[in-house]
C-alpha atoms as a PDB file:
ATOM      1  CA  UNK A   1      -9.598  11.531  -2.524  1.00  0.00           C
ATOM      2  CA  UNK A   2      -6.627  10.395  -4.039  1.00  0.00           C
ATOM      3  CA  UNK A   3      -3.979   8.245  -1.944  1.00  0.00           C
ATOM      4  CA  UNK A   4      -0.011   9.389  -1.179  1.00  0.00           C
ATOM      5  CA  UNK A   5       1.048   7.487  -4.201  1.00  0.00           C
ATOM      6  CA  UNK A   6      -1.496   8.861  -6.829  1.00  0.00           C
ATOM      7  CA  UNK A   7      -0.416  12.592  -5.402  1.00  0.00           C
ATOM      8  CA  UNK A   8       3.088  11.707  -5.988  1.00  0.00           C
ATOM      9  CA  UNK A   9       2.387  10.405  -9.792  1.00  0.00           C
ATOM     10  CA  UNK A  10       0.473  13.663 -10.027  1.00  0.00           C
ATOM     11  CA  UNK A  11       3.451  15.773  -9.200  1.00  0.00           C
ATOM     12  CA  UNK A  12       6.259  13.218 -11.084  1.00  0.00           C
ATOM     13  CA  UNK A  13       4.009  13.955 -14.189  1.00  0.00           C
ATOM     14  CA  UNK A  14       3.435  17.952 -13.142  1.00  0.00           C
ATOM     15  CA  UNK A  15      -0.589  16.955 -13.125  1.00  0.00           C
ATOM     16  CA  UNK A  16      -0.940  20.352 -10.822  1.00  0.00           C
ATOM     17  CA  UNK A  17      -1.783  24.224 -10.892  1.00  0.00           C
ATOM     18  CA  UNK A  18       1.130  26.320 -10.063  1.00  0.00           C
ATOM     19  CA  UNK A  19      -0.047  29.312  -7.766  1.00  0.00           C
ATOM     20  CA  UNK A  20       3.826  30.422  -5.595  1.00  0.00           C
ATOM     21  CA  UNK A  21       1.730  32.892  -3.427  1.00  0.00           C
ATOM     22  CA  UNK A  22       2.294  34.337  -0.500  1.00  0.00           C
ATOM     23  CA  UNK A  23       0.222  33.200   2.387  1.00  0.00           C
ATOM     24  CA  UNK A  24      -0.943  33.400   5.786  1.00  0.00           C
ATOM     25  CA  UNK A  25      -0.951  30.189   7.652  1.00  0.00           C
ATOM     26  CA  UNK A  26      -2.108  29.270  11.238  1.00  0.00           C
ATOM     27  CA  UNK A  27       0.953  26.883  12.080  1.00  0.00           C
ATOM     28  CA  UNK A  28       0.346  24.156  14.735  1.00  0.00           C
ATOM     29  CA  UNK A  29       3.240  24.252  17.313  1.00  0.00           C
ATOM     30  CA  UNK A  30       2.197  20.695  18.846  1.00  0.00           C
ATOM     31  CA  UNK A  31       1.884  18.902  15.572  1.00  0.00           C
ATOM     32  CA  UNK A  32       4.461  20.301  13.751  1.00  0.00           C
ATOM     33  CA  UNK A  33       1.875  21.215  10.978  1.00  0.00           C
ATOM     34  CA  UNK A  34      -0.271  23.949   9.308  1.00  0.00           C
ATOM     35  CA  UNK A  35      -3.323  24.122  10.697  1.00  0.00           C
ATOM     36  CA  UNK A  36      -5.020  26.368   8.531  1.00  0.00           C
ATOM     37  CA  UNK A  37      -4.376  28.918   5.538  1.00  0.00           C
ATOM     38  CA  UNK A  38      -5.843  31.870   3.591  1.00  0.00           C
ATOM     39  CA  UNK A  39      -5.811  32.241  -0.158  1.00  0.00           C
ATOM     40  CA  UNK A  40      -7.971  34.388  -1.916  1.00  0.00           C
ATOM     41  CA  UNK A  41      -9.885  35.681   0.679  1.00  0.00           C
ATOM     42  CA  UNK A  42     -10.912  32.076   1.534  1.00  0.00           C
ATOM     43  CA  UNK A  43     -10.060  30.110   4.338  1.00  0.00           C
ATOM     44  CA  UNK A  44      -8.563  26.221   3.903  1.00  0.00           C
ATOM     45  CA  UNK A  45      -8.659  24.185   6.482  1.00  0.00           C
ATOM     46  CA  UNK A  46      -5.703  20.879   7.082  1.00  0.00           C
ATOM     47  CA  UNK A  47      -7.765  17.953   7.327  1.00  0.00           C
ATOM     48  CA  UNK A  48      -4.676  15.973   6.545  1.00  0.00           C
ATOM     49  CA  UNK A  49      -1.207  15.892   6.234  1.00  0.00           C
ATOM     50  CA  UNK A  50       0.487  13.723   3.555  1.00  0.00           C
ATOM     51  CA  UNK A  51       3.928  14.433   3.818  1.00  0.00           C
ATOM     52  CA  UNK A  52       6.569  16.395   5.232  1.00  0.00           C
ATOM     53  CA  UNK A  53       9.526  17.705   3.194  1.00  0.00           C
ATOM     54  CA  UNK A  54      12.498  19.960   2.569  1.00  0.00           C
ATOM     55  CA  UNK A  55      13.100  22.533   0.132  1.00  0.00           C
ATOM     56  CA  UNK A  56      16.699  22.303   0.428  1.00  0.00           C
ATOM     57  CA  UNK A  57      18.766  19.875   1.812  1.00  0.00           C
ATOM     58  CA  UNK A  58      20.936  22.291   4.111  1.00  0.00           C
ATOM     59  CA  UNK A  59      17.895  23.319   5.473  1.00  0.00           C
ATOM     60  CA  UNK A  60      15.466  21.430   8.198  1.00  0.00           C
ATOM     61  CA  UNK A  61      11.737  20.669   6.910  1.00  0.00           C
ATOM     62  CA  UNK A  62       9.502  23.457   5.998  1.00  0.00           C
ATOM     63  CA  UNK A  63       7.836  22.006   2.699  1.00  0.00           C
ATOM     64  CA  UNK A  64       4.216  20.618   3.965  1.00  0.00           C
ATOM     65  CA  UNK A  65       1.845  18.047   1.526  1.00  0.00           C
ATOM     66  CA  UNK A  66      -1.812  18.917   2.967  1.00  0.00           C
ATOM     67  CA  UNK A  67      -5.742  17.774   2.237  1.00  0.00           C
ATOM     68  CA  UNK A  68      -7.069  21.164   3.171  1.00  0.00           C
ATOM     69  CA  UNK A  69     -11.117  21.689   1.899  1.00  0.00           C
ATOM     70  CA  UNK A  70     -11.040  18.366  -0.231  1.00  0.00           C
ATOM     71  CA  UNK A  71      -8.299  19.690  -2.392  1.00  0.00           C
ATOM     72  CA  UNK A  72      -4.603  18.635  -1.897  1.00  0.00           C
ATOM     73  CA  UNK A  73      -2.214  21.841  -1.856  1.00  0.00           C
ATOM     74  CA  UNK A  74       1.969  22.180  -1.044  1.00  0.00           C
ATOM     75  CA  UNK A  75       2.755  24.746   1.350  1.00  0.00           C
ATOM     76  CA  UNK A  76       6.287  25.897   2.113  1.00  0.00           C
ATOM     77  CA  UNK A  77       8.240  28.476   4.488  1.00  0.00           C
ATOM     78  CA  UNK A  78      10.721  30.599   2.192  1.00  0.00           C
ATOM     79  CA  UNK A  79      13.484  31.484   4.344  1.00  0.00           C
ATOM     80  CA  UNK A  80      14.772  34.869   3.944  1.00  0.00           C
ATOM     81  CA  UNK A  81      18.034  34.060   5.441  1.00  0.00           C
ATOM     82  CA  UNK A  82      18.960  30.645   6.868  1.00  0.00           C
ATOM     83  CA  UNK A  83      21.668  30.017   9.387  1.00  0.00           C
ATOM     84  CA  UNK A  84      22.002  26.538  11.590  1.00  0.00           C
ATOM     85  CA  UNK A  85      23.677  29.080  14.460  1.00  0.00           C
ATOM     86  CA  UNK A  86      20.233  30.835  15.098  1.00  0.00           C
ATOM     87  CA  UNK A  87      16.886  29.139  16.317  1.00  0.00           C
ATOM     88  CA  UNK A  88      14.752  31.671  14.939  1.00  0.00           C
ATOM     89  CA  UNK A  89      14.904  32.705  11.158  1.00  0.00           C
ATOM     90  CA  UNK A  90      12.847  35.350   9.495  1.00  0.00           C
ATOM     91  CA  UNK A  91      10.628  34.298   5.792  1.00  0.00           C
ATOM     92  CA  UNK A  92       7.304  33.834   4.557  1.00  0.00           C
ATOM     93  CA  UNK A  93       5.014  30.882   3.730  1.00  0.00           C
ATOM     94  CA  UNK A  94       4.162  29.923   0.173  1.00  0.00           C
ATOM     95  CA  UNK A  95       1.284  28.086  -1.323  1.00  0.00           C
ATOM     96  CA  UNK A  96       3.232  26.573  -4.078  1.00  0.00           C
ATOM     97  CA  UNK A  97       0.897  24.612  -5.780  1.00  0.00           C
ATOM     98  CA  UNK A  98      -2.648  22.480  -5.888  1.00  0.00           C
ATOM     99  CA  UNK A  99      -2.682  19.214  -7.282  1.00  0.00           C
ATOM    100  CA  UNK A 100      -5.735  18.409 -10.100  1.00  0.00           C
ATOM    101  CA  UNK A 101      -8.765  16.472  -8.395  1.00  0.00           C
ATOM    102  CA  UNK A 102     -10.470  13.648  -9.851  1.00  0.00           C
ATOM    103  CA  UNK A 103     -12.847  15.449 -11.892  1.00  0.00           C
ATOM    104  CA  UNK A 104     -10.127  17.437 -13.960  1.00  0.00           C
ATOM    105  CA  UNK A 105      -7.766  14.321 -14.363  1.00  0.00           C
ATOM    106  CA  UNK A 106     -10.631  12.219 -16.088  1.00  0.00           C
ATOM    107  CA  UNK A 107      -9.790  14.940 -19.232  1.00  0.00           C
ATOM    108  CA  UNK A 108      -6.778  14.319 -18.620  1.00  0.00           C
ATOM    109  CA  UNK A 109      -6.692  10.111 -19.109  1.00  0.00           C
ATOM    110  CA  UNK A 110      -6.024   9.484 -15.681  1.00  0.00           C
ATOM    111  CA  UNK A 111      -6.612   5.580 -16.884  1.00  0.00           C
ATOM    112  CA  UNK A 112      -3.512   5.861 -18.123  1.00  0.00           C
ATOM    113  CA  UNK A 113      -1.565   7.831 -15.696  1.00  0.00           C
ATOM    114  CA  UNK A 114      -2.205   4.763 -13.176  1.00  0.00           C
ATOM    115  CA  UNK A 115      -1.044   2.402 -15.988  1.00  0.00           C
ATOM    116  CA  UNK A 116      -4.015  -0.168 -16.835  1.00  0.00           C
ATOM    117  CA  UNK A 117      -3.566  -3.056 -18.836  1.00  0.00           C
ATOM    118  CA  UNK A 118      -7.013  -4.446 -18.687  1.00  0.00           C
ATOM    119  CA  UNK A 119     -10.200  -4.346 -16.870  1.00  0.00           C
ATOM    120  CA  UNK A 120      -8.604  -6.813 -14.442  1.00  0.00           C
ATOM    121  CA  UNK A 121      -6.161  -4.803 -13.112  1.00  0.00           C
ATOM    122  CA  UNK A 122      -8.523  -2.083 -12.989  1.00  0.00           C
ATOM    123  CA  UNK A 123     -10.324  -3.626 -10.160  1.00  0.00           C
ATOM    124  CA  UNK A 124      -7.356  -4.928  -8.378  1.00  0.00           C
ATOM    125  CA  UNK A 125      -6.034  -0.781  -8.529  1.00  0.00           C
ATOM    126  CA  UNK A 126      -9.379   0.492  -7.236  1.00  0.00           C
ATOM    127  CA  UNK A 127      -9.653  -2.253  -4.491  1.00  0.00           C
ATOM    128  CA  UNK A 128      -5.925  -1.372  -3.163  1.00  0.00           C
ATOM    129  CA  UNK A 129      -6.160   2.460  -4.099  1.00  0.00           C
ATOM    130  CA  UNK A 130      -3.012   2.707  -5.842  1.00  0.00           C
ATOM    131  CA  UNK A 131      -0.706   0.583  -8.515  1.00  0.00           C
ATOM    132  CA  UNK A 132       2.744  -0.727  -6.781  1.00  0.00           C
ATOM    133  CA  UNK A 133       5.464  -3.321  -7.576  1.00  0.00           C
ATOM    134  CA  UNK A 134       4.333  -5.725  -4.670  1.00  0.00           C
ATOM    135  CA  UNK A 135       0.825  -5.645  -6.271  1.00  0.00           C
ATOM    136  CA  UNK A 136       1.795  -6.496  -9.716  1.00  0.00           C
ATOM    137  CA  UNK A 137       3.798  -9.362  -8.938  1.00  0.00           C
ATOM    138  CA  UNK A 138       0.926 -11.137  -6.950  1.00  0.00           C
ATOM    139  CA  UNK A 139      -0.993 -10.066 -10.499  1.00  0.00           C
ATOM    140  CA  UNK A 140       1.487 -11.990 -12.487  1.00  0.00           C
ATOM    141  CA  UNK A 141       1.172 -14.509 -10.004  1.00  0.00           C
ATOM    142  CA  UNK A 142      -2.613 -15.136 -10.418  1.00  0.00           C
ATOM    143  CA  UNK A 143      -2.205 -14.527 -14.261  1.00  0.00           C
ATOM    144  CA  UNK A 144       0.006 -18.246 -13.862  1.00  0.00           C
ATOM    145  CA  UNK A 145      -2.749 -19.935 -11.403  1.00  0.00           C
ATOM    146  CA  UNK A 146      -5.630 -18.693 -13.595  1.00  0.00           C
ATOM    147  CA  UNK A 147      -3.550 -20.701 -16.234  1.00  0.00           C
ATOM    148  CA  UNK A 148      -3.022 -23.574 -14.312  1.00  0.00           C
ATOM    149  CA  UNK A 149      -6.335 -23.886 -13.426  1.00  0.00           C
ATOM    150  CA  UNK A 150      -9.334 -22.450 -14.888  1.00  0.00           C
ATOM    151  CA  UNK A 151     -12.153 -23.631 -13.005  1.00  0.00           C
ATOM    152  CA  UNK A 152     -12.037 -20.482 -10.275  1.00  0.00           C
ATOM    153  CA  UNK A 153     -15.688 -20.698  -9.887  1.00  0.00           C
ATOM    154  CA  UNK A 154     -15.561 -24.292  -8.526  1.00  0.00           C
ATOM    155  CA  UNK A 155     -18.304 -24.066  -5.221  1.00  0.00           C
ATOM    156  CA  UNK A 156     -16.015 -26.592  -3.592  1.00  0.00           C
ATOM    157  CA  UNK A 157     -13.247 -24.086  -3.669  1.00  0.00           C
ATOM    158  CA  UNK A 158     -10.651 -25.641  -5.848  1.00  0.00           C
ATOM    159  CA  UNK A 159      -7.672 -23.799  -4.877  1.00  0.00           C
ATOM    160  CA  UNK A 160      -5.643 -23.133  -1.522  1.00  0.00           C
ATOM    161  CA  UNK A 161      -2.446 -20.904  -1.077  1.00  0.00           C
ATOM    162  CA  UNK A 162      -0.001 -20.312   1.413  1.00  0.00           C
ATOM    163  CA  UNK A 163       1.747 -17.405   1.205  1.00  0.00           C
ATOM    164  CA  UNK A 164       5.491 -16.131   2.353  1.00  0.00           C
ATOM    165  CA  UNK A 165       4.945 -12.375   2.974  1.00  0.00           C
ATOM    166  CA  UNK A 166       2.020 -10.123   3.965  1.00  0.00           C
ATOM    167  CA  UNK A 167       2.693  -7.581   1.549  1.00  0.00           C
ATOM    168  CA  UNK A 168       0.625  -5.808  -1.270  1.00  0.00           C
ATOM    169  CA  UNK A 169       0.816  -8.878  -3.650  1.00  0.00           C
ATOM    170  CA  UNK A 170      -2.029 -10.922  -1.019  1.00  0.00           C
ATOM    171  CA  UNK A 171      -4.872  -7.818  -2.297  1.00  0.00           C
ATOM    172  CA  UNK A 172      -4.210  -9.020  -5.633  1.00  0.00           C
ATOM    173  CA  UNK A 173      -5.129 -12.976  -4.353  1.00  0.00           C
ATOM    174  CA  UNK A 174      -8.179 -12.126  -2.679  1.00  0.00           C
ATOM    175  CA  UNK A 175      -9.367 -10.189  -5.709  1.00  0.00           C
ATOM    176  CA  UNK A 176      -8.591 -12.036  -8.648  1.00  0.00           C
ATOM    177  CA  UNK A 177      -8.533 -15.844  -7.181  1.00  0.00           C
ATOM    178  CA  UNK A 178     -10.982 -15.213  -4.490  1.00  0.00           C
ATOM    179  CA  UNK A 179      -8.931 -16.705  -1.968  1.00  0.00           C
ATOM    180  CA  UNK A 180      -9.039 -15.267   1.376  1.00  0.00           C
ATOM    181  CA  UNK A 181      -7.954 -15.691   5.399  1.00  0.00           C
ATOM    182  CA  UNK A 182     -11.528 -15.516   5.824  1.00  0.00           C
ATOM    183  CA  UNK A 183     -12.791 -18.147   4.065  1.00  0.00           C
ATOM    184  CA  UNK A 184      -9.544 -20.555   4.665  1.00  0.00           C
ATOM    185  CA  UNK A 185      -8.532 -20.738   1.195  1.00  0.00           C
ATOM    186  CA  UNK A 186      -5.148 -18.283   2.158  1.00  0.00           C
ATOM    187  CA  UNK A 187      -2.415 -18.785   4.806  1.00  0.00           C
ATOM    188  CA  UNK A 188       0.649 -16.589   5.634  1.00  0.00           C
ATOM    189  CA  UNK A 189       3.702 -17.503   6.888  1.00  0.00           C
ATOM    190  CA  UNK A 190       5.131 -14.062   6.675  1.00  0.00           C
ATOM    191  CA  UNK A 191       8.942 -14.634   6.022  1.00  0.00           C
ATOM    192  CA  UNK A 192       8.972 -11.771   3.812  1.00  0.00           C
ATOM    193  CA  UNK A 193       9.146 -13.827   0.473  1.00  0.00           C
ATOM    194  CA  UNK A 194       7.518 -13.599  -2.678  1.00  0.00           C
ATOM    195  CA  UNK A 195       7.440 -17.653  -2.267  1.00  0.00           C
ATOM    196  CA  UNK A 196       3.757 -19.339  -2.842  1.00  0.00           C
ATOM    197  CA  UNK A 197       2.284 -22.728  -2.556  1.00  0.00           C
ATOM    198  CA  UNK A 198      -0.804 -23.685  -4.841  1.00  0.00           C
ATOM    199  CA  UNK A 199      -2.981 -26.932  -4.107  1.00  0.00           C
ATOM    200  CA  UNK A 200      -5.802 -27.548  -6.749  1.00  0.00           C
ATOM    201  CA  UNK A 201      -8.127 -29.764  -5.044  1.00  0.00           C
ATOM    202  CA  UNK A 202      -9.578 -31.022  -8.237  1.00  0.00           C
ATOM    203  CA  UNK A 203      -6.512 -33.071  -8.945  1.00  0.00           C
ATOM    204  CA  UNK A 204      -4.625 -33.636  -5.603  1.00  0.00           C
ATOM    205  CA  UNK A 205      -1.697 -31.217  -7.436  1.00  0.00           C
ATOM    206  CA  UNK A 206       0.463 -28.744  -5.721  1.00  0.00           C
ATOM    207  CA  UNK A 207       3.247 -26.354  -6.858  1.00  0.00           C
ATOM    208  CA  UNK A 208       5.053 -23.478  -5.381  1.00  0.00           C
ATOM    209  CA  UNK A 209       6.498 -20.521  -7.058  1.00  0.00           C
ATOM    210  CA  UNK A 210       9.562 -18.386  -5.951  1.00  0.00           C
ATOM    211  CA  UNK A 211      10.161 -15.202  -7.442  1.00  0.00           C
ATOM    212  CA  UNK A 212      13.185 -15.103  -9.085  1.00  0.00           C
ATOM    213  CA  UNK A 213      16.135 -12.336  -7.811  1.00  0.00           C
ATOM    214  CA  UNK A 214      15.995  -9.512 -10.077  1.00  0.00           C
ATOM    215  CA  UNK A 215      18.105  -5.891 -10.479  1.00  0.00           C
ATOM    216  CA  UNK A 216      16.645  -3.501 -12.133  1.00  0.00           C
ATOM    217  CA  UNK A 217      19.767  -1.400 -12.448  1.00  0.00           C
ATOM    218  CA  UNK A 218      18.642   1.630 -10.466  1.00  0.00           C
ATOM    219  CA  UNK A 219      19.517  -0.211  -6.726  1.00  0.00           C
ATOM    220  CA  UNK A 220      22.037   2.208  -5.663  1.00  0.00           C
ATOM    221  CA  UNK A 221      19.750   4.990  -6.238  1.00  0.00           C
ATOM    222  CA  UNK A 222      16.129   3.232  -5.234  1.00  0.00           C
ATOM    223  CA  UNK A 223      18.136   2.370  -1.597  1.00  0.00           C
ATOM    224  CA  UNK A 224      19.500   5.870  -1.163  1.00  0.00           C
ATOM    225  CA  UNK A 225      16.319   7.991  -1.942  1.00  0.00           C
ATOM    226  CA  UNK A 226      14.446   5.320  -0.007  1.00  0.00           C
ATOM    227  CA  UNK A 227      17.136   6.084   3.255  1.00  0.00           C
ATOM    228  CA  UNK A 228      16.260   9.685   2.695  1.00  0.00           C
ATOM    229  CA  UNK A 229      12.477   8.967   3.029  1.00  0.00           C
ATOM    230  CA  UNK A 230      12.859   6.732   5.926  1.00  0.00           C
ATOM    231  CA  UNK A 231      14.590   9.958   7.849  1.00  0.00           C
ATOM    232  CA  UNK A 232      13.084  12.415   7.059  1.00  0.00           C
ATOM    233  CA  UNK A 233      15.561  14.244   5.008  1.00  0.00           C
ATOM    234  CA  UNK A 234      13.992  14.242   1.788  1.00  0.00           C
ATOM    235  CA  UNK A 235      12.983  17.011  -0.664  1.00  0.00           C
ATOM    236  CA  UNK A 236       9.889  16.951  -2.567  1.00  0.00           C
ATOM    237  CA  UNK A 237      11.576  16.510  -5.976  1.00  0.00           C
ATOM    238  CA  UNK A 238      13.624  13.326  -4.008  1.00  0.00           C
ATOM    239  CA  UNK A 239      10.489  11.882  -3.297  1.00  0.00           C
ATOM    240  CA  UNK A 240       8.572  12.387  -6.895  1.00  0.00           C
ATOM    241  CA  UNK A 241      11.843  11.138  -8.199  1.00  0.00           C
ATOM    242  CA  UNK A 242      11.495   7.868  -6.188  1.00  0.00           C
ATOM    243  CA  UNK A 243       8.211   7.361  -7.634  1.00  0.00           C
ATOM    244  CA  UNK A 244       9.145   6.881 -10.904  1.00  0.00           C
ATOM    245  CA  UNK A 245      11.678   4.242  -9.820  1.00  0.00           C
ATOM    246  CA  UNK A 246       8.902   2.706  -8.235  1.00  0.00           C
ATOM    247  CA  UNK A 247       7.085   3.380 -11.305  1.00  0.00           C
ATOM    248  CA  UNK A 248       9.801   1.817 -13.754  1.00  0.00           C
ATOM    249  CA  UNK A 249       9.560  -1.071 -11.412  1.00  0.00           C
ATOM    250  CA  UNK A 250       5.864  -1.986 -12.216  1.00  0.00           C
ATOM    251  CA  UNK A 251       6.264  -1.021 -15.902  1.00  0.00           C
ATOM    252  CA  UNK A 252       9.134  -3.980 -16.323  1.00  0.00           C
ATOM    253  CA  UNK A 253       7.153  -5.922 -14.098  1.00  0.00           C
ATOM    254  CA  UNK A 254       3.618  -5.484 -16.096  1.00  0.00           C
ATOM    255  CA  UNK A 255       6.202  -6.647 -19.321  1.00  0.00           C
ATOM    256  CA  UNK A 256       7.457 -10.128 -17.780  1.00  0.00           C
ATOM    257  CA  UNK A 257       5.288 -13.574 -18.324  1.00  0.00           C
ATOM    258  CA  UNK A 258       4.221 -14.870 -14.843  1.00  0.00           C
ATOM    259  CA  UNK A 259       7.359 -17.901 -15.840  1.00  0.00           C
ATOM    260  CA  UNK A 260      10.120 -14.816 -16.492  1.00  0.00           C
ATOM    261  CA  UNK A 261       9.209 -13.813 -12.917  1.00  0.00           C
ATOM    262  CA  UNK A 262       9.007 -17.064 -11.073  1.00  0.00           C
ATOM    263  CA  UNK A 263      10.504 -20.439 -10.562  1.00  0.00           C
ATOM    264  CA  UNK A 264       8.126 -23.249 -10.459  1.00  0.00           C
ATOM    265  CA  UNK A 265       8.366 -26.901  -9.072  1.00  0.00           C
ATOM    266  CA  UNK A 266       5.921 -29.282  -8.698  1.00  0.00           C
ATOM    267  CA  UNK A 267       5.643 -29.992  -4.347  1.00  0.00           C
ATOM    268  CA  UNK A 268       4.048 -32.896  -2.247  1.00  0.00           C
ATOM    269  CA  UNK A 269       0.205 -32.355  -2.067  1.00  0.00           C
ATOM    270  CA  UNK A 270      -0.744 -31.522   1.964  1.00  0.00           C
ATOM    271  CA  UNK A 271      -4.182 -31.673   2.459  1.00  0.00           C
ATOM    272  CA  UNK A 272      -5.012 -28.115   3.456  1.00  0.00           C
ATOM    273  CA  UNK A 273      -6.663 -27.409   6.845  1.00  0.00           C
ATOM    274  CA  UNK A 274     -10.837 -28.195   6.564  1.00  0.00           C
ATOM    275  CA  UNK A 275     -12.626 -25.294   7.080  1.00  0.00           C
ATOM    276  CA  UNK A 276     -14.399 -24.792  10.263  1.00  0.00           C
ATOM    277  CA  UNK A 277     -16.548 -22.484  12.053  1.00  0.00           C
ATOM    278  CA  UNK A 278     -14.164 -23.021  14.995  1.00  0.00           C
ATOM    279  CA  UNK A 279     -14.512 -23.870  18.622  1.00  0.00           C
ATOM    280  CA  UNK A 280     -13.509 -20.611  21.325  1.00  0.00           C
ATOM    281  CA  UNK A 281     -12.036 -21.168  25.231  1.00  0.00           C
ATOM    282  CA  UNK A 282     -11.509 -18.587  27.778  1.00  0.00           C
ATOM    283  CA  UNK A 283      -7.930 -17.265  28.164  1.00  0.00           C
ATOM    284  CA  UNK A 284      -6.596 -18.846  31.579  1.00  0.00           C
ATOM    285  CA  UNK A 285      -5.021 -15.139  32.221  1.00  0.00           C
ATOM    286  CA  UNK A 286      -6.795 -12.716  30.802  1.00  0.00           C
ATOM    287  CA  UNK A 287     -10.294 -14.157  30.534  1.00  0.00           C
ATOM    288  CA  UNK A 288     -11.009 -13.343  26.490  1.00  0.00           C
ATOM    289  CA  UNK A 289     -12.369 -15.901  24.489  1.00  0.00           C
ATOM    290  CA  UNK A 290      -9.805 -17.540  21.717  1.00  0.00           C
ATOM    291  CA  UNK A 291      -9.986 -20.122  18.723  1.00  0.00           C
ATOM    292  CA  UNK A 292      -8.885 -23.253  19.668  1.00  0.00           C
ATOM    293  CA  UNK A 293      -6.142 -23.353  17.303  1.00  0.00           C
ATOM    294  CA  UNK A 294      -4.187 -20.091  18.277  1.00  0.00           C
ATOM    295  CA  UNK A 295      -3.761 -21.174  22.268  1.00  0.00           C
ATOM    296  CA  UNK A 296      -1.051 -22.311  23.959  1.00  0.00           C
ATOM    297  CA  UNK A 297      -1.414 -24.525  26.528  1.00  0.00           C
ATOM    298  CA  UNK A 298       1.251 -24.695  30.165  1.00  0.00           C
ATOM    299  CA  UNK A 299       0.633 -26.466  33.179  1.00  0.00           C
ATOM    300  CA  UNK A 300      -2.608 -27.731  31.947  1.00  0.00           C
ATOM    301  CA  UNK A 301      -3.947 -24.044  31.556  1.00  0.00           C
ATOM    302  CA  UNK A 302      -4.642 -22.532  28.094  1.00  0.00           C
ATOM    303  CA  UNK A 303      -3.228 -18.948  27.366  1.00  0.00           C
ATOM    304  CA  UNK A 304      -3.653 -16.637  24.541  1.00  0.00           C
ATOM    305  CA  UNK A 305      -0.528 -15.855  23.128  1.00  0.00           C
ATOM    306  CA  UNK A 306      -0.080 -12.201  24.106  1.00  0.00           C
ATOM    307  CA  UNK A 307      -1.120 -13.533  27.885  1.00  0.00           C
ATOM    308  CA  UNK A 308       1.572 -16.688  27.394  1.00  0.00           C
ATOM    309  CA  UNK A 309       4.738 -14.234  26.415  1.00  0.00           C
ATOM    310  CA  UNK A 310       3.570 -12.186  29.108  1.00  0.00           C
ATOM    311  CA  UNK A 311       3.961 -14.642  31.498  1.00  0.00           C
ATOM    312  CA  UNK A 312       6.710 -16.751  29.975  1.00  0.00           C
ATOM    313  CA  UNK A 313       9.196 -12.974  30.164  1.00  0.00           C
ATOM    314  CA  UNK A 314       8.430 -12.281  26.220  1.00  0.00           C
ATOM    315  CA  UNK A 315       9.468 -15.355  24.728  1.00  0.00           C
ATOM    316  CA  UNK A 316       9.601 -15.607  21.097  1.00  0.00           C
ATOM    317  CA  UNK A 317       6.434 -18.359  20.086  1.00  0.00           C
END
């Protein structure tokens, strides 16, 4: 099943069946969501909703994104007559439209539609289900490290990174460098930076790389459709046309060498923390068992760090 994103390339690029019946629809009070609806003579179930929406901006939402019987349909309520005065307004619903699946996009070079470059971007799409901006930067990102250093298959594990955000870029790390929280070989410091510190142990080298500001002339716009979004208030068409901003984004992006994109110094070398299976002690409060290395310790007791802000009013650690 595809993801929010690849239904929203689907409808920027009109990858759907038109149907604008009428319909009857079970409507869910509580969730604020179809339930149910019958086309055909066959009944589709909601498994999911993807999105909420408006059909016209003086009007509240009534445009509904669903996964109903493993097929991904928009429903709307046509108003006959609108006014804001009146609680209760008379229409109809309308199945608007089904969006391809899978199957019927392969004719129709889906490949393309989620714009591949390679086979290595492939995987890094299919791990993280869709293509964004966040995630191509962290690709141009390993494109430089891979560059740098091209002995990735080193058993002692050659490289260690420290990271300034927790965004979409860190999927591209783990797939194409290998490096990982798990295995010790990433760290985040999540100041919400596309800032990142390389050490190749093979030499006793380190850099770091900070992405350089950019505009991509289309701020204004990108902001305001993204404000819309955020509250609700956003027609379909507002939010298709926001994903091909977001979609301009990557293709510039996907055009830049990793050194167009980033700054690069040469840093001290820090020996990176060893890798250990790590030592656990009980909580002094709550009793759970914790790694060594994330307690806090007051008083000569040892707290967790949800238990020590707890105690300690909140405080910021």
């Amino acid at each position: 099943m595809m993801d929010r994103t690849e239904v929203l390339r689907s409808i920027r690029y009109e990858l759907f069946e038109y149907i604008q019946k009428r319909v009857m629809v079970d409507f869910d009070n509580f969730r604020q969501m179809p339930a149910s609806f019958t086309f055909d003579g066959k009944t589709y179930r909601v498994g999911e909703l993807i999105g909420r929406f408006k059909t016209a901006d003086e009007q509240p939402i009534n445009g509904y994104l669903v996964q109903a019987n493993e097929e991904i349909f928009f429903l709307y309520f046509h108003y006959y007559s609108y006014d804001q005065r009146f609680p209760l307004h008379s229409g109809s619903w309308v199945l608007s439209f089904r969006i391809f699946n899978d199957n019927e996009l392969m004719s129709l070079y889906r490949g393309d539609r989620k714009m591949l470059g390679n086979i290595a971007l492939k995987r890094l799409v299919d791990f993280h289900g869709h293509l964004c901006p966040d995630l191509m930067i962290g690709a141009k990102l390993c494109e430089y490290v891979q560059g740098v250093h091209r002995s990735l298959d080193d058993p002692s594990g050659g490289i260690c990174m420290i990271a300034e955000n927790s965004t979409s870029a860190l999927d591209a790390i783990q797939v194409l460098l290998g490096l990982t929280i798990g295995n010790q070989r990433l760290y985040i410091l999540d100041f919400g930076k596309h800032n990142y510190s390389v050490y190749f142990k093979h030499n006793g080298k380190a850099i770091r790389l900070l992405m350089k500001h950019r505009r991509f002339g289309d701020e204004e716009k990108y902001e305001h459709l993204e404000r819309k979004i955020r509250s609700n208030e956003a027609r379909l068409d507002d939010v298709a046309r926001y994903q091909e901003l977001v979609d301009n984004r990557i293709f510039e992006i996907s055009g830049l060498c990793p050194e167009q994109l980033f700054d690069v110094k040469k840093i001290e070398w820090n020996d990176p923390p060893v890798e250990l299976a790590g030592v656990y002690h009980r909580c002094s409060y709550c009793g759970e068992p914790v790694i060594e290395g994330r307690l806090i310790e007051q008083n000569g007791d040892l707290y967790c760090i949800p238990c020590f802000k707890k105690i300690n009013g909140n405080c910021v650690c």
